[in-house]
Protein backbone atom coordinates (compact mmCIF):
# COMPACT_ATOMS: atom_id res chain seq x y z
CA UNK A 1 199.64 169.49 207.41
CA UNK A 2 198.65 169.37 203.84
CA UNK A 3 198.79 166.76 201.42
CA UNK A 4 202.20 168.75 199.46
CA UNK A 5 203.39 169.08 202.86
CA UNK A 6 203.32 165.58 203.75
CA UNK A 7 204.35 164.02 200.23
CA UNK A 8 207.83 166.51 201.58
CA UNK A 9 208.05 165.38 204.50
CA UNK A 10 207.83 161.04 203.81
CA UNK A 11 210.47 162.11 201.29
CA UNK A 12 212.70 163.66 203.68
CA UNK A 13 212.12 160.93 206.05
CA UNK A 14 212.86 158.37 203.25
CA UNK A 15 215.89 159.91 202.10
CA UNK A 16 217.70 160.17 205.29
CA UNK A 17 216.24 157.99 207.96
CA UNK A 18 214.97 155.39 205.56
CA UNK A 19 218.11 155.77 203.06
CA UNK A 20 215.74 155.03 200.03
CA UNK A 21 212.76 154.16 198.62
CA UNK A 22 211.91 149.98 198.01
CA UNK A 23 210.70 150.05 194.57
CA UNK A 24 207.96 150.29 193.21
CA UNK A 25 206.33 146.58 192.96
CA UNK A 26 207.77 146.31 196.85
CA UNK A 27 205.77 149.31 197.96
CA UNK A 28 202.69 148.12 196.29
CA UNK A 29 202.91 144.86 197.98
CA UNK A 30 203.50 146.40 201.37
CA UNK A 31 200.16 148.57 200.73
CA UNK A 32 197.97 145.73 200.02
CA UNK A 33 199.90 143.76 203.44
CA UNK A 34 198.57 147.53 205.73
CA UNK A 35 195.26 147.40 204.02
CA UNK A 36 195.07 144.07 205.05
CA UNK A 37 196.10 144.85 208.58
CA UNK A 38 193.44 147.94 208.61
CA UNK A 39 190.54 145.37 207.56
CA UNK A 40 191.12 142.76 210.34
CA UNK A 41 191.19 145.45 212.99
CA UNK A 42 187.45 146.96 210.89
CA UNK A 43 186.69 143.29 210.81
CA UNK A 44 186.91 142.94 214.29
CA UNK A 45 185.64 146.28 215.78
CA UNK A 46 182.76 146.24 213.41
CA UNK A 47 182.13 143.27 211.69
CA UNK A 48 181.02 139.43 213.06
CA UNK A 49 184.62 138.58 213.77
CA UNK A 50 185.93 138.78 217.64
CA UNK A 51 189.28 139.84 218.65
CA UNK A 52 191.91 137.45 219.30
CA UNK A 53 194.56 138.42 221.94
CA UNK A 54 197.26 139.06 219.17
CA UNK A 55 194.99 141.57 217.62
CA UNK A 56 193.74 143.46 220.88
CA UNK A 57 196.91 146.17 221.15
CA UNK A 58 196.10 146.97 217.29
CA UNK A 59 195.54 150.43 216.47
CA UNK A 60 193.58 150.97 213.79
CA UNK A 61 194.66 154.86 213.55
CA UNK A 62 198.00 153.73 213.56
CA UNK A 63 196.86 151.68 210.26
CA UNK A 64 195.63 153.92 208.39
CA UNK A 65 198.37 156.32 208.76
CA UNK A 66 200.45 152.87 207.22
CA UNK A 67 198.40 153.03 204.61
CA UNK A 68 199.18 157.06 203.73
CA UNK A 69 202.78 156.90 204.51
CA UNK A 70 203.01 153.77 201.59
CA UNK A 71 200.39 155.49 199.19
CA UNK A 72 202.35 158.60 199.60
CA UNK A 73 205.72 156.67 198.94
CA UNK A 74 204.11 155.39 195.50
CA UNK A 75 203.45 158.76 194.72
CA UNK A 76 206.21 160.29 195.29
CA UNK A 77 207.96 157.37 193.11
CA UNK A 78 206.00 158.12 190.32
CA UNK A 79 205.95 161.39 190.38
CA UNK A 80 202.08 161.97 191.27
CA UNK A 81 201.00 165.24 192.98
CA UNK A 82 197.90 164.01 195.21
CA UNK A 83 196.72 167.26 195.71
CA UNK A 84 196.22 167.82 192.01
CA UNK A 85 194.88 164.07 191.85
CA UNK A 86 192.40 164.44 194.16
CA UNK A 87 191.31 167.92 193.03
CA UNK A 88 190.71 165.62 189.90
CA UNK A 89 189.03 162.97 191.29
CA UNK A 90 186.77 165.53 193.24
CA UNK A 91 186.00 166.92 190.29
CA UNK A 92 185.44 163.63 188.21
CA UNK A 93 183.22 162.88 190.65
CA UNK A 94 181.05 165.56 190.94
CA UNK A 95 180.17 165.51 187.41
CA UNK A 96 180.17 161.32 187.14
CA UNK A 97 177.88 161.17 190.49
CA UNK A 98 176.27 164.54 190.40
CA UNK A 99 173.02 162.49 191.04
CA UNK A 100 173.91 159.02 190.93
CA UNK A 101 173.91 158.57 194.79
CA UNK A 102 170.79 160.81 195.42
CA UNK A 103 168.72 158.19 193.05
CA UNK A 104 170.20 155.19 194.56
CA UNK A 105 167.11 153.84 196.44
CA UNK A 106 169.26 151.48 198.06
CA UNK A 107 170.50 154.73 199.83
CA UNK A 108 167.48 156.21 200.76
């Protein structure tokens, strides 16, 4: 599936199954509540942190994808095409950070 494809399809979904979009400020809110949901589960898995039993049937695939289907909500709210954004950020990038990372001693 590509990114168009999916941006379609969470629209779709939205506009039948989900009736409509929660606005803008909502969605936003509800992004920052599955990143937080994604970072206990990292937390746990790979930081100091140990599971509790609430958290052990967590999925942390199942998070991310949370995190894409809301991102690709507020996209499609405001109108952003994230394949052209990320073309753009790839491209940002590879003239911002051409080096940047390759001198990082911290990196080496």
């Amino acid at each position: 599936m590509t990114i168009e494809e999916a941006q379609q399809l969470v629209d779709k979904w939205i506009t039948t199954v989900g009736v409509r979009y929660f606005n803008e400020l909502t969605n936003m809110a509800i992004l920052t509540e599955e990143v937080g949901e994604l970072a206990r589960i990292i937390a746990r898995r790979y930081g100091e942190q140990s599971f509790k039993e609430s958290d052990k049937d967590r999925n942390m695939e199942d998070e991310m994808a949370d995190v894409l289907w809301v991102l690709i909500c507020l996209a499609n709210q405001t109108g952003v095409d994230l394949t052209k954004a990320l073309e753009k950020n790839f491209e940002k990038k590879n003239i911002r950070d051409k080096d940047r990372h390759k001198n990082n001693d911290k990196l080496q």
